[in-house]
Protein backbone atom coordinates (compact mmCIF):
# COMPACT_ATOMS: atom_id res chain seq x y z
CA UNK A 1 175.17 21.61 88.31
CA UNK A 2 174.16 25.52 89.44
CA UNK A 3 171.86 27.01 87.35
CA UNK A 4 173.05 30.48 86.05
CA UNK A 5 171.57 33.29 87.33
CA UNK A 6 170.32 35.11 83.91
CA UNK A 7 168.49 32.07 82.75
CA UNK A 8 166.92 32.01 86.18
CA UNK A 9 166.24 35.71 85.96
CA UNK A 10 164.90 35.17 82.50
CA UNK A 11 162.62 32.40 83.77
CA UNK A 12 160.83 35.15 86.37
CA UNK A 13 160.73 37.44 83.90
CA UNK A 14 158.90 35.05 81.77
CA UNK A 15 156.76 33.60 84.60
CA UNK A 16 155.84 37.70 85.54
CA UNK A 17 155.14 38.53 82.18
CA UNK A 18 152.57 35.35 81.46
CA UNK A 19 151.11 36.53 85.57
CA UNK A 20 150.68 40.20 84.30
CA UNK A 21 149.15 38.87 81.16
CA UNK A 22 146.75 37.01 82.54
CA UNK A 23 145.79 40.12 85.34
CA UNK A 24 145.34 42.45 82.51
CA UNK A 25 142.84 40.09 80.28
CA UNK A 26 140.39 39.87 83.83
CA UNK A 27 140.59 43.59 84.12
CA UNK A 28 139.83 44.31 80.94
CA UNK A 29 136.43 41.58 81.30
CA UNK A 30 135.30 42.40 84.40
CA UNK A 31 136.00 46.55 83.85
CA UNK A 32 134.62 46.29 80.46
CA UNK A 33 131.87 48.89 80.65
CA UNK A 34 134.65 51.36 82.60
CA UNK A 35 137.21 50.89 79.56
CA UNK A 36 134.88 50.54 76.67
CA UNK A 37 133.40 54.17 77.51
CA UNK A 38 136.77 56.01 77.80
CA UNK A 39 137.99 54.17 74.89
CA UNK A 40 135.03 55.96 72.84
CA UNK A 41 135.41 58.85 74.64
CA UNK A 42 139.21 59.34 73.91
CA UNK A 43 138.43 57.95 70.11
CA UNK A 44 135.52 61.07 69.91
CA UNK A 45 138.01 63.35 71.59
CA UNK A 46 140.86 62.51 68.54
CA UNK A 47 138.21 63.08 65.99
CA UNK A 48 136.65 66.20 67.31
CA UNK A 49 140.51 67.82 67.94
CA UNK A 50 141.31 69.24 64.74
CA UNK A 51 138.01 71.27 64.50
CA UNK A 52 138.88 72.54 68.43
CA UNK A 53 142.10 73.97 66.73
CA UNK A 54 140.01 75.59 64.04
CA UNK A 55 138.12 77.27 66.34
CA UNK A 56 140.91 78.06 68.45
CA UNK A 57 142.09 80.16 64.99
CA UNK A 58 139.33 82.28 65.73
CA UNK A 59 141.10 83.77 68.41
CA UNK A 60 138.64 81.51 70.96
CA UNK A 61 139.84 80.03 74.06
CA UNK A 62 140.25 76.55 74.12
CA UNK A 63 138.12 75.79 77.03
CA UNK A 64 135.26 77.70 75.13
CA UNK A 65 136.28 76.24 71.43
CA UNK A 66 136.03 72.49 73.45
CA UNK A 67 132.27 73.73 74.83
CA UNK A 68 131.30 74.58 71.21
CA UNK A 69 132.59 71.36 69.31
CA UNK A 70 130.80 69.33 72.08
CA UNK A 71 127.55 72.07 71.61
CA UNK A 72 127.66 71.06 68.04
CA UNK A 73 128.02 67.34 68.19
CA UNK A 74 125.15 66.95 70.81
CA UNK A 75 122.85 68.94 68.41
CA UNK A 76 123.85 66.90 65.60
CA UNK A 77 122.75 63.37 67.31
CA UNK A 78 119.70 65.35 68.86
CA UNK A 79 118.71 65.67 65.19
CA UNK A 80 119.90 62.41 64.68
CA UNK A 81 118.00 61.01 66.90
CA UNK A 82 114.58 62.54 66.62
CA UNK A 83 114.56 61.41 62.47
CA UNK A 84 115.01 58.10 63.79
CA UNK A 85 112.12 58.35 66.61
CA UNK A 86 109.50 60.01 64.00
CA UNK A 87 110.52 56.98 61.38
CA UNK A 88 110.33 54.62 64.39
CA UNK A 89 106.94 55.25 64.84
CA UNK A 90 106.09 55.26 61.48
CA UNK A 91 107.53 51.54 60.94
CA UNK A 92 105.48 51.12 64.84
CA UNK A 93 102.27 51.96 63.23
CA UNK A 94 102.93 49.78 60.12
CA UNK A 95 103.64 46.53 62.54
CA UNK A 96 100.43 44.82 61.71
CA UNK A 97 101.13 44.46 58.14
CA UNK A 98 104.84 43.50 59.00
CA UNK A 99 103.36 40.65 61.03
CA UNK A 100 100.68 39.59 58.54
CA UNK A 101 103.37 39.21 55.70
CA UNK A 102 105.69 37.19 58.05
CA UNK A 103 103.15 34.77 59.13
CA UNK A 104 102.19 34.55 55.34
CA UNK A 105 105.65 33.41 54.91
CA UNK A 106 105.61 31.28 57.88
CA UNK A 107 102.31 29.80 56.58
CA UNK A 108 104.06 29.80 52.91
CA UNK A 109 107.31 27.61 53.98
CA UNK A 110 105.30 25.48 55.96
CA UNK A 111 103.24 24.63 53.39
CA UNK A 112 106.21 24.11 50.81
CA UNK A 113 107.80 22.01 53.22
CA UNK A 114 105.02 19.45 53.71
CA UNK A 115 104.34 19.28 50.27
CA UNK A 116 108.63 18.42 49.76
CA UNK A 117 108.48 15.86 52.41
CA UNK A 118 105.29 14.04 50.91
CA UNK A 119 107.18 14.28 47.54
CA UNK A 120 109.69 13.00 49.06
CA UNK A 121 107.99 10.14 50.78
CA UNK A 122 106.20 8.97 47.54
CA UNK A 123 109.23 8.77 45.98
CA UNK A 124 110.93 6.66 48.16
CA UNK A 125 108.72 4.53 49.74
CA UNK A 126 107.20 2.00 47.50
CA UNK A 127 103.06 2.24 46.90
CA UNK A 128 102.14 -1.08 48.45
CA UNK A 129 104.12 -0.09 51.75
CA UNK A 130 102.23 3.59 51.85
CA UNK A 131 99.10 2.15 51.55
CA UNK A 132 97.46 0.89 54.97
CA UNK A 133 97.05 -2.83 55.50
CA UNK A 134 93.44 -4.22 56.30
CA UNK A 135 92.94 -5.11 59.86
CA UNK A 136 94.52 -8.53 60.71
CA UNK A 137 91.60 -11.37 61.03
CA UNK A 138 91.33 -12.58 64.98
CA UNK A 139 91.22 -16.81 65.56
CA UNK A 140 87.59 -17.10 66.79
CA UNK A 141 88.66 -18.47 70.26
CA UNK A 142 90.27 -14.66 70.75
CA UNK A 143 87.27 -12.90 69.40
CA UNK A 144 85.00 -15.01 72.09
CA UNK A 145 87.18 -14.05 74.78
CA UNK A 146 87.29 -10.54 74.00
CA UNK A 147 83.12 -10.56 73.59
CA UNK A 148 82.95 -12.47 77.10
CA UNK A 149 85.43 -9.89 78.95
CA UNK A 150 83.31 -7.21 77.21
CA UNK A 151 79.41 -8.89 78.55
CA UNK A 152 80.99 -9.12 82.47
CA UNK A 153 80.51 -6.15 84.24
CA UNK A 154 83.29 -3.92 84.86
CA UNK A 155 84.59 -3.83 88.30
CA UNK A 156 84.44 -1.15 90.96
CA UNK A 157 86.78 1.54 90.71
CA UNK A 158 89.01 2.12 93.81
CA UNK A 159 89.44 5.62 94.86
CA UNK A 160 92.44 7.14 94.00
CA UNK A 161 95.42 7.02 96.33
CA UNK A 162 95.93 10.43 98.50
CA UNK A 163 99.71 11.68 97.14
CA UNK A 164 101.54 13.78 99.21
CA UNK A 165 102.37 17.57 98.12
CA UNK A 166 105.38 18.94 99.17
CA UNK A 167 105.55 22.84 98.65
CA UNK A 168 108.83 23.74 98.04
CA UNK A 169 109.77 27.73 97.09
CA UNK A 170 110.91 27.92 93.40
CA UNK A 171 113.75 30.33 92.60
CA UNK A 172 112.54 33.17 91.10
CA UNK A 173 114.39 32.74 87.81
CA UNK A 174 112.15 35.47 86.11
CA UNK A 175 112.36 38.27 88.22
CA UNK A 176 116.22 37.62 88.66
CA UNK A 177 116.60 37.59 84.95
CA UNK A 178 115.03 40.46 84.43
CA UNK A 179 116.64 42.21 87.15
CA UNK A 180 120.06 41.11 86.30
CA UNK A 181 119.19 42.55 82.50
CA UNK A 182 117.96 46.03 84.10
CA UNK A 183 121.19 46.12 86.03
CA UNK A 184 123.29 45.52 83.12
CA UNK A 185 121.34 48.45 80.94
CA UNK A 186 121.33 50.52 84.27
CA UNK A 187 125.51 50.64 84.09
CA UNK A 188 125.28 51.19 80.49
CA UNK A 189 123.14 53.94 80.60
CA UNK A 190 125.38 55.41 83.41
CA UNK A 191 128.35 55.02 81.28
CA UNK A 192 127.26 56.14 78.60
CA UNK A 193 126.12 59.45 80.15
CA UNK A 194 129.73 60.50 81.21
CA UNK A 195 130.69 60.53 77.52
CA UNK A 196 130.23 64.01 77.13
CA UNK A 197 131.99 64.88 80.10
CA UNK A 198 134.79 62.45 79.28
CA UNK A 199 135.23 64.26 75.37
CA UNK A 200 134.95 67.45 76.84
CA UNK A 201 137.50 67.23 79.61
CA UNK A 202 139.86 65.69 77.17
CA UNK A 203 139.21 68.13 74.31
CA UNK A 204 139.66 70.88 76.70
CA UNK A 205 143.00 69.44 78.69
CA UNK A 206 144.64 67.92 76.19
CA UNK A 207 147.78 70.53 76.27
CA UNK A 208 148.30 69.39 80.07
CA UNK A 209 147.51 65.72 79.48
CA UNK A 210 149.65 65.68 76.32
CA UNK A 211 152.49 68.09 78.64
CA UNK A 212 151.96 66.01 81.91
CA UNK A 213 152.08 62.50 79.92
CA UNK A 214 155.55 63.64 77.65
CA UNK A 215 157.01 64.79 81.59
CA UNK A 216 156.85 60.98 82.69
CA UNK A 217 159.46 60.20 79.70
CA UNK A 218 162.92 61.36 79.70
CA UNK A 219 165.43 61.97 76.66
CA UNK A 220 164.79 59.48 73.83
CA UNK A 221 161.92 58.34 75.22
CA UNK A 222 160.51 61.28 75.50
CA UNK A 223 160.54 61.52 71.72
CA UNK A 224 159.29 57.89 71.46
CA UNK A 225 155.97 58.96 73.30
CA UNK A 226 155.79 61.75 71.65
CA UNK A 227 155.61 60.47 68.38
CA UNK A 228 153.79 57.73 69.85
CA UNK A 229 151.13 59.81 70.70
CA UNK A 230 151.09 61.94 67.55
CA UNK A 231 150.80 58.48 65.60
CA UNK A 232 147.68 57.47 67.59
CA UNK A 233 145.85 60.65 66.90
CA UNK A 234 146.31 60.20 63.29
CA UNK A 235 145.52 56.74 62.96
CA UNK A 236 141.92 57.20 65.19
CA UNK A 237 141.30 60.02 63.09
CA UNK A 238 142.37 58.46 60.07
CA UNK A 239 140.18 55.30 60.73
CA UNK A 240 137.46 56.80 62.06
CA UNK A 241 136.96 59.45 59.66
CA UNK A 242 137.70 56.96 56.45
CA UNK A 243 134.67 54.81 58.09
CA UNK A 244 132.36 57.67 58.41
CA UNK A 245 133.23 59.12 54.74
CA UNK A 246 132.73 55.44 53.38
CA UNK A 247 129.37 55.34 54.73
CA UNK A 248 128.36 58.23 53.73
CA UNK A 249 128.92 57.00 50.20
CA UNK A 250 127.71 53.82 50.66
CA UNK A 251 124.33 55.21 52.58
CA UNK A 252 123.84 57.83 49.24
CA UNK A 253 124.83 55.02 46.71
CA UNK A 254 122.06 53.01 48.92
CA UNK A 255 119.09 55.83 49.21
CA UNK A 256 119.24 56.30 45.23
CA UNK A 257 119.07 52.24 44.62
CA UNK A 258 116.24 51.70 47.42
CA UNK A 259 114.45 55.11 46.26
CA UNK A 260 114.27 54.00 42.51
CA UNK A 261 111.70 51.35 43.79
CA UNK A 262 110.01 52.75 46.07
CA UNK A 263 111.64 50.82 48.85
CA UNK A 264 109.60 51.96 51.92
CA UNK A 265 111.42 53.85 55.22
CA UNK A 266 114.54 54.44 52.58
CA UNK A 267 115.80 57.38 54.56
CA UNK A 268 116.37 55.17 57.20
CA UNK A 269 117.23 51.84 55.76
CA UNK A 270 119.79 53.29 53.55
CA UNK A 271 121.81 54.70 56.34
CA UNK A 272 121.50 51.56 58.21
CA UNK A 273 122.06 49.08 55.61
CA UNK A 274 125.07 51.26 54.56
CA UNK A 275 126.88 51.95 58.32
CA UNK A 276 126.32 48.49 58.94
CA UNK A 277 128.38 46.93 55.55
CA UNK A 278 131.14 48.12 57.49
CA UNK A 279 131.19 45.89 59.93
CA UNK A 280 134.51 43.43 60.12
CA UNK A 281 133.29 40.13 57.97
CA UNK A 282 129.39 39.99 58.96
CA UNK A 283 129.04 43.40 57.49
CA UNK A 284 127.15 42.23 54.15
CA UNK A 285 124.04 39.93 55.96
CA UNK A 286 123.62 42.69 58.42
CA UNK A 287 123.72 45.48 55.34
CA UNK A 288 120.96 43.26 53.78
CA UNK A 289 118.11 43.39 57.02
CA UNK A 290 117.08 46.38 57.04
CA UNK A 291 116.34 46.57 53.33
CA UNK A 292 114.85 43.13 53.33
CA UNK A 293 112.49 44.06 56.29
CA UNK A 294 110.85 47.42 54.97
CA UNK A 295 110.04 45.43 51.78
CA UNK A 296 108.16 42.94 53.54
CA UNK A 297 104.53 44.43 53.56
CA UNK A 298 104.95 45.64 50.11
CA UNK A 299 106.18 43.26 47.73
CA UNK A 300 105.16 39.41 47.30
CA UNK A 301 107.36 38.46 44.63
CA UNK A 302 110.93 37.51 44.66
CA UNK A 303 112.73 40.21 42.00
CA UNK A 304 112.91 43.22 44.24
CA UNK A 305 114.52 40.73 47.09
CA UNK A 306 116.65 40.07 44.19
CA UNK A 307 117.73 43.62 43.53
CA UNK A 308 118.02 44.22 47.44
CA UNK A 309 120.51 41.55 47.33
CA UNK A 310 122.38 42.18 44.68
CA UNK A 311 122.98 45.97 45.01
CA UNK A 312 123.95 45.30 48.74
CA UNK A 313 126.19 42.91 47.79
CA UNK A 314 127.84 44.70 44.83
CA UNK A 315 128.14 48.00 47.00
CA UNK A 316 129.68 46.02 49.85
CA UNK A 317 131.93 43.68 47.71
CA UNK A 318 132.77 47.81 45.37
CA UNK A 319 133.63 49.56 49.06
CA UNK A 320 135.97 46.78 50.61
CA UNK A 321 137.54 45.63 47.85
CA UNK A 322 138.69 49.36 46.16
CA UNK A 323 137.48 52.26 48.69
CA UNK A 324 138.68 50.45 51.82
CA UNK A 325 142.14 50.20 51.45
CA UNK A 326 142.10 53.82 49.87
CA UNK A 327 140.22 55.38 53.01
CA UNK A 328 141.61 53.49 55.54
CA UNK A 329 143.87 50.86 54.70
CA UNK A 330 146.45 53.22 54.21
CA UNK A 331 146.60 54.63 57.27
CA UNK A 332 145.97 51.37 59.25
CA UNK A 333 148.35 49.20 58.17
CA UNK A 334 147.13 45.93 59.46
CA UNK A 335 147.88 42.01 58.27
CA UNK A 336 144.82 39.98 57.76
CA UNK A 337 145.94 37.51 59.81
CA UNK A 338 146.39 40.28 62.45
CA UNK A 339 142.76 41.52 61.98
CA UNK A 340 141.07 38.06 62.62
CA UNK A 341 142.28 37.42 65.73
CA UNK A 342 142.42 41.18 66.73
CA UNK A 343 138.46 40.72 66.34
CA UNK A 344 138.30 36.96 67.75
CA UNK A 345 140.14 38.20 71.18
CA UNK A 346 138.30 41.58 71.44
CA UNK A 347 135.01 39.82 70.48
CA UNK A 348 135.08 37.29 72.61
CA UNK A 349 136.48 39.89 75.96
CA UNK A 350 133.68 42.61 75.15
CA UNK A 351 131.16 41.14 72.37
CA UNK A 352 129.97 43.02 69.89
CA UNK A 353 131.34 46.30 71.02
CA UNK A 354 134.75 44.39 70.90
CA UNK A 355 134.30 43.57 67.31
CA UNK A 356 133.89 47.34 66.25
CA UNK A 357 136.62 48.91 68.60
CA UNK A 358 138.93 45.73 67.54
CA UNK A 359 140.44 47.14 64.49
CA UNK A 360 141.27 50.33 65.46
CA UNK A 361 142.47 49.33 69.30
CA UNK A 362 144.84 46.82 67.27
CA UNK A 363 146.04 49.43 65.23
CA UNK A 364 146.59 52.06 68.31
CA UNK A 365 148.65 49.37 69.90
CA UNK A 366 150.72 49.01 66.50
CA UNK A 367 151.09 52.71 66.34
CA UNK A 368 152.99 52.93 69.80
CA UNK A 369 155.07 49.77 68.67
CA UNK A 370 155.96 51.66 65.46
CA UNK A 371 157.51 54.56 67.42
CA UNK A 372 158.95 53.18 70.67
CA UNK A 373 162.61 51.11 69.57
CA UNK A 374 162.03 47.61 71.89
CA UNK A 375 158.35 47.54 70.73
CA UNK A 376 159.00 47.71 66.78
CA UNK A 377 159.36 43.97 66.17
CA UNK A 378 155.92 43.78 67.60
CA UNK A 379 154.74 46.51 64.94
CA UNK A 380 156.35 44.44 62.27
CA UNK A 381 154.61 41.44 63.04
CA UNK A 382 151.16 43.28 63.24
CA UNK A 383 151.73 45.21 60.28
CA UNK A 384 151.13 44.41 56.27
CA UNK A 385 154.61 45.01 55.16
């Protein structure tokens, strides 16, 4: 019996689809550093747009209105930056104490611990078993022998047999380690240097990108990547923005708490701890660190590790539970079930850069479903409603 030739035309479809599938996961792992840093750039380049148009309502060109915005932003993490290298050697000449108080804690749990176990081993173990027997009482014909073999002199001692030594070159698993994690920082680094370039190329050509990408399209789906495009700008800027305002609320909410007790470093810790409760689902242990660390030197007792915790916690558990899903939620649009393995697959592909460009890739990709007609099912399925 023939096969018919549209189920064997949807069986190569199939079979090219899974192929393509599979070609597009390895480029995105082995080109990870390449995509990761015009992913950020083009994310930067979304948020910094609408304050390009403002300038460009000053009657400024937008080659020169780009130049500025980009001015601006590398002034602001210049500042950025040199608060956290004057705190960073604050917390470097306070080190010693850090590492007294941890080995006191060290030396503290140790302690606890042997004392547990030796509870725990007079408990269980009945006295006349823990206490040690006498020394068993030798026949006398055994304790003659052993005073005989004692009395006859020893004999000589042979001299040592000559082994052979084989040299054999050991791989030099140090110096490729180390060379391997140099090389790795080396292509970050260079990556990470044509950011700037990358936002302001984009900033400053986006008319002919956005013109030049829209000529590629034709009739209806012209419109389709049109809107498509207009709905990824949003939802970056949305998403990005909604993060960055919820921090800042959570950082102030954070400096006032950690300030009230004289929680050291709290200009920086509060920041930290409060940019890093928004983190996909370890956000709250990583909020709690930084906090927990600066109070190490100062404080021996357990109620201001209790307060850490417990503001942290209710701040975190306040901002997901009611700001979230003000600030970004509704823009985003995502399922939970969408979410977790959006951060599982992008996680595992890029690590922990995947985890915090997951959500907002995953909702990109549902953005261009939402507005192109043979992708919308796929939106559906990604989306919360």
């Amino acid at each position: 019996m023939a096969v018919p030739v549209s189920s064997s035309r949807q069986t190569i479809r199939s079979g090219v689809g899974v192929l393509a599938l599979g070609a597009a996961i390895a480029l995105l792992y082995f080109g990870r550093v390449f995509f990761i840093t015009v992913i950020i750039a083009a994310m930067i380049a979304f948020l910094l747009d609408p304050l390009v148009v403002l300038f460009m309502r000053m009657r400024l060109p937008r080659g020169v209105a780009s130049f500025a915005v980009c001015a601006i932003g590398l002034v602001f993490l210049y500042f950025a930056g040199l608060g956290l290298y004057t705190e960073s050697l604050s917390i470097i000449s306070d080190l010693p104490a850090y590492s007294d108080r941890i080995n006191e804690l060290v030396d503290n749990a140790a302690d606890r611990f042997e004392h547990f176990e030796s509870g725990i081993y007079r408990t269980l173990i009945p006295k006349r078993f823990q206490e040690q027997a006498p020394p068993p009482i030798e026949p006398p014909q055994v304790a003659r022998g052993k005073r005989r073999a004692a009395s006859q002199p020893a004999p000589p001692q042979q001299p040592p047999p000559i082994q052979e030594v084989r040299v054999r070159q050991e791989p030099a698993t140090v110096f490729s380690a180390v060379s391997n994690y140099l090389s790795s920082f080396y292509n970050l680094v260079l990556m990470a240097s044509f950011v700037p370039f990358l936002v302001y190329f984009l900033l400053s050509w986006r008319d002919h990108l956005r013109t030049r990408f829209l000529l590629m399209f034709e009739g209806e789906e012209r419109d389709s990547a049109q809107s498509a495009w207009a709905g990824v700008g949003e939802m970056v800027r949305a998403y990005v923005i909604g993060n960055f305002l919820l921090g800042l609320l959570l950082s102030l909410a954070s400096a006032i708490l950690f300030a009230s007790v004289k929680l050291p470093y709290w200009l920086l810790v509060a920041p930290l701890s409060g940019f890093l409760s928004l983190v996909p689902y370890v956000g709250l242990p990583l909020a709690m660190l930084p906090p927990m660390f600066a109070a190490l030197p100062m404080h021996a007792m357990p109620s201001l590790y209790l307060f850490i915790a417990s503001s942290v916690s209710l701040l975190h558990l306040f901002a997901l539970n009611l700001l979230y899903p003000k600030f970004v939620g509704a823009r985003v649009h995502l399922n939970p079930l969408a979410v977790t393995l959006a951060l599982m697959f992008w996680g595992l592909l890029w690590g922990g850069i995947g985890l915090l460009l997951a959500i907002p890739m995953t909702a990109a990709i549902k953005a261009i479903c939402d507005n192109v007609g043979e992708l919308r099912a796929y939106g559906r399925l990604l989306g919360d409603s």
